[in-house]
N, C-alpha and C. Protein backbone atom coordinates (compact mmCIF):
# COMPACT_ATOMS: atom_id res chain seq x y z
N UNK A 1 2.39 4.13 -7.12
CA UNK A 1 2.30 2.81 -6.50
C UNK A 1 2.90 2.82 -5.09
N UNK A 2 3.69 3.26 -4.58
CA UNK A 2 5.09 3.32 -3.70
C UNK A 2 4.11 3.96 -2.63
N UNK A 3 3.31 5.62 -2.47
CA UNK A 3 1.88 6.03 -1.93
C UNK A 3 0.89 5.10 -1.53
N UNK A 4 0.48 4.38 -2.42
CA UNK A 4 -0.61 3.81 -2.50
C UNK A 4 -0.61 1.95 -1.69
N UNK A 5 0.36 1.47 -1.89
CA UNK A 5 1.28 0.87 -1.31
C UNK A 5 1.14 1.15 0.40
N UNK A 6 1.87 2.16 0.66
CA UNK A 6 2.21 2.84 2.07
C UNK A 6 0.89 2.82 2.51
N UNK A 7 -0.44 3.45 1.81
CA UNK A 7 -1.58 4.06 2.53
C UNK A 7 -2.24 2.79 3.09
N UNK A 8 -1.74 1.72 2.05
CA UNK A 8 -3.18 0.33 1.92
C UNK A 8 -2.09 -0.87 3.20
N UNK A 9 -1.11 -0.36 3.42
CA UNK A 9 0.22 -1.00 4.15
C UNK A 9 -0.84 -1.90 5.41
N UNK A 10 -1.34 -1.12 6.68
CA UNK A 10 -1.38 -1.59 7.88
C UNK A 10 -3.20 -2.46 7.75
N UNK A 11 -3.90 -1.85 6.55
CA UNK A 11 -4.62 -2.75 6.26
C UNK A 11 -4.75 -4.00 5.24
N UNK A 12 -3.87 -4.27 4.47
CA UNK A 12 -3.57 -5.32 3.79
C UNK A 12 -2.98 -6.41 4.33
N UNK A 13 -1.74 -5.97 5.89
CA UNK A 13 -1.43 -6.55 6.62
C UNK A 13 -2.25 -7.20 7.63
N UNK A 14 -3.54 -6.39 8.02
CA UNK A 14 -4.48 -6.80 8.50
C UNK A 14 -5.18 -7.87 8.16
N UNK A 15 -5.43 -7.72 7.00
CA UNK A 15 -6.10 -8.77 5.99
C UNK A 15 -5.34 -9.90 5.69
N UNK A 16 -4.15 -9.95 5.80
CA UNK A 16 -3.34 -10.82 5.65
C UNK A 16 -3.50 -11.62 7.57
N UNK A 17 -2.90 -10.85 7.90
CA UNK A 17 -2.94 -11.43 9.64
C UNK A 17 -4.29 -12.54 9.77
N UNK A 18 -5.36 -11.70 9.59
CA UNK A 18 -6.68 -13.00 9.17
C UNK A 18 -6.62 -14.01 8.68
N UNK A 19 -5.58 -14.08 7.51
CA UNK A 19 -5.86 -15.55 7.03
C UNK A 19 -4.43 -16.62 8.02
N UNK A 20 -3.58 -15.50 8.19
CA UNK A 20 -2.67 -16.37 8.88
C UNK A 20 -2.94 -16.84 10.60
N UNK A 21 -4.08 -16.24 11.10
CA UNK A 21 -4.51 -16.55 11.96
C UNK A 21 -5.58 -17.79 11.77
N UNK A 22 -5.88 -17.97 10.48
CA UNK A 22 -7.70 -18.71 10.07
C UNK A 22 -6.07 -20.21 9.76
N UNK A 23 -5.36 -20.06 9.53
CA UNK A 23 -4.49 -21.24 9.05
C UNK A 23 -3.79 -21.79 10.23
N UNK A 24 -3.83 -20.84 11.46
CA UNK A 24 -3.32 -21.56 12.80
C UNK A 24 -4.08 -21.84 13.55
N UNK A 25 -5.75 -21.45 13.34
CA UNK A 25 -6.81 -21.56 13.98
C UNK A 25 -6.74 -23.00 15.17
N UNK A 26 -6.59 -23.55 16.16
CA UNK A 26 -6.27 -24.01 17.10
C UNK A 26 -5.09 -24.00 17.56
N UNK A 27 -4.12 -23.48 17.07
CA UNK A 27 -2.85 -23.94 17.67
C UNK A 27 -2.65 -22.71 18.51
N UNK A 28 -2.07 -22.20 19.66
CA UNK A 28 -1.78 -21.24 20.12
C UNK A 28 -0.68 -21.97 21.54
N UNK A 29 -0.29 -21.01 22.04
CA UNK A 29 0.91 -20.96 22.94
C UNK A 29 2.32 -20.10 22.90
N UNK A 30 3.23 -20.71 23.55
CA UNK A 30 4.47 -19.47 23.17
C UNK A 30 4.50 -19.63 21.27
N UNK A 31 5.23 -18.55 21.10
CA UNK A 31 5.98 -18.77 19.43
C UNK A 31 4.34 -18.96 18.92
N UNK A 32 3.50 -18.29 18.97
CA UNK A 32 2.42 -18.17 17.94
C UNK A 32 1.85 -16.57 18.39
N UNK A 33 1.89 -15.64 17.36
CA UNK A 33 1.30 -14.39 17.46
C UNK A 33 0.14 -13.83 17.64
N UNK A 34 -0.15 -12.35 19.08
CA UNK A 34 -1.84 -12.55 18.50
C UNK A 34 -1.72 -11.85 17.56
N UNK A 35 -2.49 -12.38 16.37
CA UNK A 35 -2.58 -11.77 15.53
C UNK A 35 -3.35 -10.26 14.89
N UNK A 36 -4.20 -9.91 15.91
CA UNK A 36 -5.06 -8.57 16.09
C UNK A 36 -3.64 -7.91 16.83
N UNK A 37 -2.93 -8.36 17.36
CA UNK A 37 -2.24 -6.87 18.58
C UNK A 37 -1.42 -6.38 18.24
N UNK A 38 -1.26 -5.24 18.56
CA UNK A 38 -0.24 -4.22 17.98
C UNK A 38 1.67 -4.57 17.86
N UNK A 39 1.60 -5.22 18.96
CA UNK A 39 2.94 -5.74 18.39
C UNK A 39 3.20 -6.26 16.88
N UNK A 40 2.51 -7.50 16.74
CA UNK A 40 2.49 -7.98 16.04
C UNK A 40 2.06 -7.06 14.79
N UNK A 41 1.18 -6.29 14.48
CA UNK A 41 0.82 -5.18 13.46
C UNK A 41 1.84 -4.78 13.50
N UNK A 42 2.72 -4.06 14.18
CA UNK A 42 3.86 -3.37 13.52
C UNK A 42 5.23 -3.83 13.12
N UNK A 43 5.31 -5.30 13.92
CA UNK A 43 6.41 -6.08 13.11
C UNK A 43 6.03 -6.56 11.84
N UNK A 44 4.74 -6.96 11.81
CA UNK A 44 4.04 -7.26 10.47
C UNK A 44 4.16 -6.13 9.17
N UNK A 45 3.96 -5.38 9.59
CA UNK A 45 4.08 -3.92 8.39
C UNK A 45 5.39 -4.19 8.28
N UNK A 46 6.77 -3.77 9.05
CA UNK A 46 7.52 -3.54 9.06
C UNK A 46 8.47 -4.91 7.93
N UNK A 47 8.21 -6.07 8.23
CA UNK A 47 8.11 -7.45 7.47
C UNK A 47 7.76 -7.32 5.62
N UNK A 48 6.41 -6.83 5.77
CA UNK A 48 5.67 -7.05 4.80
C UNK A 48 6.41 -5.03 3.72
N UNK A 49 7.01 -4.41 4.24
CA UNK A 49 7.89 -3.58 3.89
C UNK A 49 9.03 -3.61 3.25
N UNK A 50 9.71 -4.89 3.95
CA UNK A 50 10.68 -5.05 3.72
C UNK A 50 11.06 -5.78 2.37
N UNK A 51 9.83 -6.69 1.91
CA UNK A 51 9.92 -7.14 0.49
C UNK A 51 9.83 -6.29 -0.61
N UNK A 52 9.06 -4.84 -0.05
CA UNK A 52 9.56 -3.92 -1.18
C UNK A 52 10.66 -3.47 -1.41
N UNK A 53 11.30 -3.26 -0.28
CA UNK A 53 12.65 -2.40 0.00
C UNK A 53 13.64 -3.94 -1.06
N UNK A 54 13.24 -4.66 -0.40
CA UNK A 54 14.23 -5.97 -1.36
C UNK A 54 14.32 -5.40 -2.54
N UNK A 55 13.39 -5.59 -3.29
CA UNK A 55 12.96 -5.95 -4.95
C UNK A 55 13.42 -4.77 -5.22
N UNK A 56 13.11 -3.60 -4.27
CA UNK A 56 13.16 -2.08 -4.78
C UNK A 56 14.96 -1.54 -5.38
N UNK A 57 15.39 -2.72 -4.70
CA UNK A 57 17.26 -2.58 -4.26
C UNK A 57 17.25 -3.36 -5.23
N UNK A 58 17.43 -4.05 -5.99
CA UNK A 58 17.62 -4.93 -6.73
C UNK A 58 18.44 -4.35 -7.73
N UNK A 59 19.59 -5.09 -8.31
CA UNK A 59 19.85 -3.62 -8.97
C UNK A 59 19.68 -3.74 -10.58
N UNK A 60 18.61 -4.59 -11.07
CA UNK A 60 17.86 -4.51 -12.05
C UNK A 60 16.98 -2.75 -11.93
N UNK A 61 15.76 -3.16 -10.92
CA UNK A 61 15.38 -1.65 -10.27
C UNK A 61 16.23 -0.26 -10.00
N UNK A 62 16.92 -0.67 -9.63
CA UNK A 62 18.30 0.13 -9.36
C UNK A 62 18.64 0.87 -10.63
N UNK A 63 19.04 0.05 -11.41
CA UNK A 63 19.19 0.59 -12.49
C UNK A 63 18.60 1.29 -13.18
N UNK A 64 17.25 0.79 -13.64
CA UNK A 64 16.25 1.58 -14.05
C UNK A 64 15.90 2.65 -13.46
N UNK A 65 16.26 2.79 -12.23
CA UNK A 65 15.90 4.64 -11.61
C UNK A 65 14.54 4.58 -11.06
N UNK A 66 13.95 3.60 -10.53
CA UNK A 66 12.86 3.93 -10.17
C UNK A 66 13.00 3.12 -8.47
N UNK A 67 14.03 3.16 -8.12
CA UNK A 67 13.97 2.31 -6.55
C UNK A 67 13.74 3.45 -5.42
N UNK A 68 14.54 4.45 -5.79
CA UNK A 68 14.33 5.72 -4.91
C UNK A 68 12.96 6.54 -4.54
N UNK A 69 12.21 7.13 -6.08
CA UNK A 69 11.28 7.33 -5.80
C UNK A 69 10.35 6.30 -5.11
N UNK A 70 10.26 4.94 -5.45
CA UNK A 70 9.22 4.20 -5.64
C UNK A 70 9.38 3.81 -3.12
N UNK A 71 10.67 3.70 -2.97
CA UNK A 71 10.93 3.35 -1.89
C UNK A 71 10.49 4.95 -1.08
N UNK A 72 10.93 5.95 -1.06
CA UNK A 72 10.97 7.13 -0.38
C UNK A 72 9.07 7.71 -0.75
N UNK A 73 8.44 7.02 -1.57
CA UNK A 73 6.67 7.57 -1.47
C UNK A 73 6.78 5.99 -0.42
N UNK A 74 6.64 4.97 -0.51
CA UNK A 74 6.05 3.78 0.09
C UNK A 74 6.21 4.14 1.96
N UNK A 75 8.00 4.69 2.12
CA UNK A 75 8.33 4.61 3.53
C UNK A 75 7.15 6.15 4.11
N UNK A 76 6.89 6.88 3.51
CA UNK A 76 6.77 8.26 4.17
C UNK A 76 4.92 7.70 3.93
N UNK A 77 4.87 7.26 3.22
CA UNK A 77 3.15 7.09 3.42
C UNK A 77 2.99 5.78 4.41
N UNK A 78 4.12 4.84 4.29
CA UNK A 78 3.26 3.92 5.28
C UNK A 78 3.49 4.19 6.39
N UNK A 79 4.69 5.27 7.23
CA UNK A 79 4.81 6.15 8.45
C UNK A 79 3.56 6.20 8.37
N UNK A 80 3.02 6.96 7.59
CA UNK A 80 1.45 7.46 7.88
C UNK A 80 0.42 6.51 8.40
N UNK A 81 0.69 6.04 7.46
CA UNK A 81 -0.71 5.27 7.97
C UNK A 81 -0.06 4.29 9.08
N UNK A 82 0.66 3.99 9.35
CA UNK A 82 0.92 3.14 10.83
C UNK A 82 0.80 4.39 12.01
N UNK A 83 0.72 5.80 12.11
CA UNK A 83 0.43 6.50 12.99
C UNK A 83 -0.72 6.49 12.79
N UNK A 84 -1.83 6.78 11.59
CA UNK A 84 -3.05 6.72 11.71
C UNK A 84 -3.59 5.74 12.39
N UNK A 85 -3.20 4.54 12.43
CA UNK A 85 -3.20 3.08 12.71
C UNK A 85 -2.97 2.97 14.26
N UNK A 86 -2.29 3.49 15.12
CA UNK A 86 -2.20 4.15 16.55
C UNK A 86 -0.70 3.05 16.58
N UNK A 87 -0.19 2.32 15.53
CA UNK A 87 0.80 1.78 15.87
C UNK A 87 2.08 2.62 15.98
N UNK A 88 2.23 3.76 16.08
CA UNK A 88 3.25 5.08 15.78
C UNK A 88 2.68 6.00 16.48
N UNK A 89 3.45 6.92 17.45
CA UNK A 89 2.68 8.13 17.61
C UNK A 89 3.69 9.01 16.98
N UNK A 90 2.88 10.14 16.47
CA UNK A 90 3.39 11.06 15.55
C UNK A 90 4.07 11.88 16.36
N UNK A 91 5.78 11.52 16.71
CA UNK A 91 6.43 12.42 17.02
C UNK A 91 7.58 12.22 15.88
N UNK A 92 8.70 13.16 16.50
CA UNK A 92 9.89 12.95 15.60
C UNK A 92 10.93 12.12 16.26
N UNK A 93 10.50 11.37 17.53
CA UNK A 93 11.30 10.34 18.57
C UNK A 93 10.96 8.97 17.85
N UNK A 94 9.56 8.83 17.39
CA UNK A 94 8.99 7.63 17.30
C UNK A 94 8.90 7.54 15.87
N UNK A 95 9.22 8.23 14.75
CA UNK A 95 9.91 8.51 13.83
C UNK A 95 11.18 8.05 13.44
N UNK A 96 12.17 8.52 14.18
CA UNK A 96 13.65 7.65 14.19
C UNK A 96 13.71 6.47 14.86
N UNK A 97 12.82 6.07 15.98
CA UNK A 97 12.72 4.91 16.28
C UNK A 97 12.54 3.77 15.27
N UNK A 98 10.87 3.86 14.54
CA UNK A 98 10.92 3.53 13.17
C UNK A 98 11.86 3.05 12.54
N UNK A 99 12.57 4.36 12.24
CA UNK A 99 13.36 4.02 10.73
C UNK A 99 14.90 3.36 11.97
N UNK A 100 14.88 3.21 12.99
CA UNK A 100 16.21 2.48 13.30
C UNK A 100 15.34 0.99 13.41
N UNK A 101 14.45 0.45 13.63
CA UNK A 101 13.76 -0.61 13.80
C UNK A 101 13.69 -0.90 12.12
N UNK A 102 13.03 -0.19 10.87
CA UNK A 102 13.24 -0.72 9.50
C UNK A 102 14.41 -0.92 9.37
N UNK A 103 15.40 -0.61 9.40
CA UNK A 103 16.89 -0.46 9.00
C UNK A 103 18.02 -2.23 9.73
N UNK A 104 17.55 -2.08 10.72
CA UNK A 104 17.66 -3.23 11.55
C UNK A 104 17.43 -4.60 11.11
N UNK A 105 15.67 -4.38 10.83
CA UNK A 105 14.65 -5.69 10.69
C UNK A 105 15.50 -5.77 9.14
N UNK A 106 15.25 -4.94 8.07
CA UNK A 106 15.85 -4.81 6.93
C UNK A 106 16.78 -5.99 6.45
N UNK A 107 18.02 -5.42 7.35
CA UNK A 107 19.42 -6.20 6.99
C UNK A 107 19.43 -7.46 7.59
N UNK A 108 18.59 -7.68 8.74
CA UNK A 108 18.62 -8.83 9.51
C UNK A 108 17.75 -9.63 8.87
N UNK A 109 16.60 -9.23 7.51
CA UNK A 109 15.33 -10.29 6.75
C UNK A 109 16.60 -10.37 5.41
N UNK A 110 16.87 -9.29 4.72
CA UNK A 110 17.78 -9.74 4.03
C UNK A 110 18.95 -10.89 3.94
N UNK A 111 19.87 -10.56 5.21
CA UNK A 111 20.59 -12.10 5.53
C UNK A 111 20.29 -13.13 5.69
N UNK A 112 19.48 -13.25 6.18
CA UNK A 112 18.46 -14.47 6.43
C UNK A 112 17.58 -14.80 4.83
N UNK A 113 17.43 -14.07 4.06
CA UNK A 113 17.05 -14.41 2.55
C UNK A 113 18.32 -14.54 1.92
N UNK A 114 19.19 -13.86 2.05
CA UNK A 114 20.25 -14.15 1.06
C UNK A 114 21.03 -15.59 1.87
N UNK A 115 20.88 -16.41 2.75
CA UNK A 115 21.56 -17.34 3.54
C UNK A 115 21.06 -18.94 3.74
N UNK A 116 19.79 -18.17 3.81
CA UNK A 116 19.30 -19.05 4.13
C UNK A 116 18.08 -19.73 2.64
N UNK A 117 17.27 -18.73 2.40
CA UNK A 117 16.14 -19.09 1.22
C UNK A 117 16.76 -19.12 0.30
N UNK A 118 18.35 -18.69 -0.29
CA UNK A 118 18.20 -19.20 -1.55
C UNK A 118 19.29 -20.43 -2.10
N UNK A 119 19.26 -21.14 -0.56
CA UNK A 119 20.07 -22.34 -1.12
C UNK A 119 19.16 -23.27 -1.36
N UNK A 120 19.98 -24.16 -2.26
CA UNK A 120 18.77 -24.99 -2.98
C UNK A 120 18.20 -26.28 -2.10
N UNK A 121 18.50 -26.21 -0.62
CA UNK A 121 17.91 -27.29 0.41
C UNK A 121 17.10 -26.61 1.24
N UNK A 122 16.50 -25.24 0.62
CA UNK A 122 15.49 -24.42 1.23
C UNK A 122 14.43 -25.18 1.67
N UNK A 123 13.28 -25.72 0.95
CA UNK A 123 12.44 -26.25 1.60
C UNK A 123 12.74 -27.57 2.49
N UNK A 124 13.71 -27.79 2.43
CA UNK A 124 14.32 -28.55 3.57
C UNK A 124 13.86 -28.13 4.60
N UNK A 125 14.63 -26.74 4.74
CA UNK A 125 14.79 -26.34 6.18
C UNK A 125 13.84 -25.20 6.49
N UNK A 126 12.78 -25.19 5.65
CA UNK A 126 11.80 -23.59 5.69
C UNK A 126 11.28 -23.46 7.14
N UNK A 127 11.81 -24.51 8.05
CA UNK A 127 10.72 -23.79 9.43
C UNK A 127 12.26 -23.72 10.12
N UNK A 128 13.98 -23.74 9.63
CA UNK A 128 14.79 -23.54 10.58
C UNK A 128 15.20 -22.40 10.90
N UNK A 129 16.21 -22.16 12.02
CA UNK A 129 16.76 -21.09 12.71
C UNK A 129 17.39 -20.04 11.22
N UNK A 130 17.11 -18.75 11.86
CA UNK A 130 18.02 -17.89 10.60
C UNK A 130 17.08 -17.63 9.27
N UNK A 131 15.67 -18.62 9.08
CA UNK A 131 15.15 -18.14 8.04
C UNK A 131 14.73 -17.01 7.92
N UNK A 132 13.93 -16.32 7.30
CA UNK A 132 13.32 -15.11 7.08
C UNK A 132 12.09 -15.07 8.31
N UNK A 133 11.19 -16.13 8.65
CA UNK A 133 10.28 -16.15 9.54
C UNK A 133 10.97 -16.25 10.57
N UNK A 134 12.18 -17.08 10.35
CA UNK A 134 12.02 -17.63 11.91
C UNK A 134 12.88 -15.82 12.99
N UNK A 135 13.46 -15.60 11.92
CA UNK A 135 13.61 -13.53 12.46
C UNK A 135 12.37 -12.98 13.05
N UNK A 136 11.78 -12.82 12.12
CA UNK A 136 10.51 -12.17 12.06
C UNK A 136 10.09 -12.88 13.56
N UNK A 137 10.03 -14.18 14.29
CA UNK A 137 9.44 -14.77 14.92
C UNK A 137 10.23 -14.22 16.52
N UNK A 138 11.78 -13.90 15.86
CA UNK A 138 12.52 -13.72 17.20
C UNK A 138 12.14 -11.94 17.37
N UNK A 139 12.20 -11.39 16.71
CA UNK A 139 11.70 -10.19 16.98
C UNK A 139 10.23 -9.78 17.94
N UNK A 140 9.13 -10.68 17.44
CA UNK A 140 7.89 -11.18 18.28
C UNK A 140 8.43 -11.51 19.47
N UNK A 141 9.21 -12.31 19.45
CA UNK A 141 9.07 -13.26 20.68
C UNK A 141 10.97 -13.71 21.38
N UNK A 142 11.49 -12.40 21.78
CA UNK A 142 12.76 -12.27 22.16
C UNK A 142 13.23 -13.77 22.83
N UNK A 143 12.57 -14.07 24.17
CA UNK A 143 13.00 -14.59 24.63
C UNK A 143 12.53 -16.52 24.45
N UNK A 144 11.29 -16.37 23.60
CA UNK A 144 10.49 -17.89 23.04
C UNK A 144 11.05 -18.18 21.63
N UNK A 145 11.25 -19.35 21.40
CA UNK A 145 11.30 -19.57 20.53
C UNK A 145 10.44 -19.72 19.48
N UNK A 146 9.88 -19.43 18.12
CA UNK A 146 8.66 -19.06 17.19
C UNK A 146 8.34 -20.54 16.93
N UNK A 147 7.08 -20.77 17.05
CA UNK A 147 6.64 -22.22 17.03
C UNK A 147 6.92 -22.75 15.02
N UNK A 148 7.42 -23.50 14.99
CA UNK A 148 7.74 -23.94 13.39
C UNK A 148 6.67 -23.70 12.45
N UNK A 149 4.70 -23.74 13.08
CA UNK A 149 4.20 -23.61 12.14
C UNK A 149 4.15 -22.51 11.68
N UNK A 150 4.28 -21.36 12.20
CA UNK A 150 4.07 -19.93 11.80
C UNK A 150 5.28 -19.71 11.34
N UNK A 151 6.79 -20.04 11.76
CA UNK A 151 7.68 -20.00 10.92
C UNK A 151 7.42 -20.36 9.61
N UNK A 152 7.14 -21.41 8.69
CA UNK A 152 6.82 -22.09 7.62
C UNK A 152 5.91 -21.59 7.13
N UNK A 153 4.68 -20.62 7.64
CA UNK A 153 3.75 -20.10 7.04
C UNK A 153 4.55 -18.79 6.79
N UNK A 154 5.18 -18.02 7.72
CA UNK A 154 5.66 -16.80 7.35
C UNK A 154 6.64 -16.99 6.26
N UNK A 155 7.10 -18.04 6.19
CA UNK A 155 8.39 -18.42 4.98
C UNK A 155 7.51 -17.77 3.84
N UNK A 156 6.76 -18.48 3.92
CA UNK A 156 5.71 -18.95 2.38
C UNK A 156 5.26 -17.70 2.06
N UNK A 157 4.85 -17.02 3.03
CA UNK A 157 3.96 -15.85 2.42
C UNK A 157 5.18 -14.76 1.74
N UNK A 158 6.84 -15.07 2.29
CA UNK A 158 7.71 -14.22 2.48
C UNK A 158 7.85 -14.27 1.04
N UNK A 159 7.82 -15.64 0.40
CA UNK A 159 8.22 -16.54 -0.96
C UNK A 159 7.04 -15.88 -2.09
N UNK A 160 6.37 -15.58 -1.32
CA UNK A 160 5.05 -15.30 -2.35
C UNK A 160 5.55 -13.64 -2.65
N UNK A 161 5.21 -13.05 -1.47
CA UNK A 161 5.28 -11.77 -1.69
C UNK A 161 6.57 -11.47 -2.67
N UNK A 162 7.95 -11.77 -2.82
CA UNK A 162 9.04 -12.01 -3.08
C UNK A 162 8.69 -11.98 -4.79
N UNK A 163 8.12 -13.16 -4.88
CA UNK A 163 7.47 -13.43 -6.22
C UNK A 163 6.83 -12.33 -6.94
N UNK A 164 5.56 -12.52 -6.54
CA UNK A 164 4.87 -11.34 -7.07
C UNK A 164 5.45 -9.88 -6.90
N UNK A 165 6.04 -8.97 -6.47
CA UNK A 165 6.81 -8.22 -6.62
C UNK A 165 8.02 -8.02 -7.96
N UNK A 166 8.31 -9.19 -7.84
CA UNK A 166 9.79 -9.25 -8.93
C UNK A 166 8.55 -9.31 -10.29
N UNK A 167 7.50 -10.41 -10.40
CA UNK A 167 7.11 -10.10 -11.62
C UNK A 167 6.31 -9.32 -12.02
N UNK A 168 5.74 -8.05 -10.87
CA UNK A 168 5.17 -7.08 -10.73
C UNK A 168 6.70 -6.07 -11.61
N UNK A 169 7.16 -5.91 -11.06
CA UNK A 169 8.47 -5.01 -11.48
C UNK A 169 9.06 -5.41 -12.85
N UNK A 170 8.69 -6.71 -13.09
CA UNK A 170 9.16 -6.64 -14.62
C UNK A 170 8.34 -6.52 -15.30
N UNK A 171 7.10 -6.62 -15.22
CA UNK A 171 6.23 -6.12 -16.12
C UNK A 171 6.60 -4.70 -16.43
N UNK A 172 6.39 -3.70 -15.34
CA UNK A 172 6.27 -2.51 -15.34
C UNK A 172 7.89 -2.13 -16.09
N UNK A 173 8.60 -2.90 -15.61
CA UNK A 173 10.15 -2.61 -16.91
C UNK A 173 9.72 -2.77 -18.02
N UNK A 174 9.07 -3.87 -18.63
CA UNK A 174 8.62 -4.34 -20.07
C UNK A 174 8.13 -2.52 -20.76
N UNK A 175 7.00 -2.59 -19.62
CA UNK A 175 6.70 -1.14 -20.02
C UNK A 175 6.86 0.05 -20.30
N UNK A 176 8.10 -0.01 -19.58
CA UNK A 176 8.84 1.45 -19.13
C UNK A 176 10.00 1.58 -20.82
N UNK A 177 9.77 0.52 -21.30
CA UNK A 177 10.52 0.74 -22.98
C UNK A 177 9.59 1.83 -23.81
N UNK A 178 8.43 1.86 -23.42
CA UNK A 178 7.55 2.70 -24.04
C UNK A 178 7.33 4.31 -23.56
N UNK A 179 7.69 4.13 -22.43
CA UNK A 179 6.96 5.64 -21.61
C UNK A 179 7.42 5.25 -20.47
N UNK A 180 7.78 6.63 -19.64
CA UNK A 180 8.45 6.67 -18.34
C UNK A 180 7.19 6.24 -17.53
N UNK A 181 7.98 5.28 -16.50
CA UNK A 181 6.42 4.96 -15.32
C UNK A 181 6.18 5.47 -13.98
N UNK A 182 7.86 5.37 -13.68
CA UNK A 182 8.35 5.51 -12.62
C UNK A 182 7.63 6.66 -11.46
N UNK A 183 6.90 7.97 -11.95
CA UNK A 183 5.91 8.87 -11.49
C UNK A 183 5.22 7.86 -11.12
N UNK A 184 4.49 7.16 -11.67
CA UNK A 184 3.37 6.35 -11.26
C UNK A 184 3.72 5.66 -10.29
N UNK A 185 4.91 4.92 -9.61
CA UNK A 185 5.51 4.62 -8.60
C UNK A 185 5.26 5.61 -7.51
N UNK A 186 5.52 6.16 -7.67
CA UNK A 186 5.71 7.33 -6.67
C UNK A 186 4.66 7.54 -5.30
């Protein structure tokens, strides 16, 4: 999964970028992304990464022994395919660049989930400063501020992905009482 994951990474994000572009369809200006350009593709991967790395840490996962493999196939294949993707060039500069940019975005989507999304006046504040999007938005856009609707859409998708993952992973625990899975991660 963790392979397969990585390979399908910069086009699923793609596919995703489409609909989040088809849901802002007139609005544009500062704080709205293009959504085809490479910036944006590789903060997007890098984003849409990071909800594995979450769930993967968890230390339900953790425990079970399958966060390592399942994280170390996902990071080394979706390197790949984001160089296939021309968003990476295949050196060993732009390589550590990478992984200091995951490592970064990482702890900085995490705080912002552990701070902000899981107090219970969340949808209160899903388009404010510090959320999970509204990061994601300052990273895009250093010096603009991220326009609230794409904040609130990036929340949501952050909430979804979040979701489906955790009950993706417990299924596959349910399972793992029967037969090791964790290869299949890999």
């Amino acid at each position: 999964m963790g392979v397969e994951a990585g390979r399908s990474l910069v086009t699923t994000s793609d596919d995703l970028s489409l609909k989040l572009a088809e849901a802002l369809a007139g609005v544009s200006g500062p704080g709205i992304p293009d959504f085809s350009g490479s910036r944006w593709r590789y903060e997007f991967c890098i984003f849409r990464m990071f909800w594995f790395w979450y769930v993967g840490n968890s230390p339900k996962v953790t425990k079970a022994g399958g966060a390592k493999p399942l994280l170390d196939a996902l990071h080394r294949a979706s390197h790949e395919a984001m160089v296939r993707a021309g968003l990476l060039p295949n050196d060993e500069d732009s390589l550590r660049g990478w992984e200091n940019d995951l490592e970064k975005r990482f702890l900085a989507y995490k705080a912002a989930y552990e701070q902000v999304h899981m107090r219970p006046d969340f949808p209160l504040r899903a388009t404010g400063r510090d959320s999970v999007g509204w990061v994601l938005g300052r990273y895009l856009f250093p010096r603009t501020e991220p326009d609230f609707r794409f904040v609130l859409l990036v929340n949501e998708l952050g909430s979804s992905s979040f979701t489906g993952l955790a009950k993706m992973f417990t299924r596959l625990e349910a399972r793992s009482r029967k037969k090791s899975w964790w290869k299949f991660w890999q």
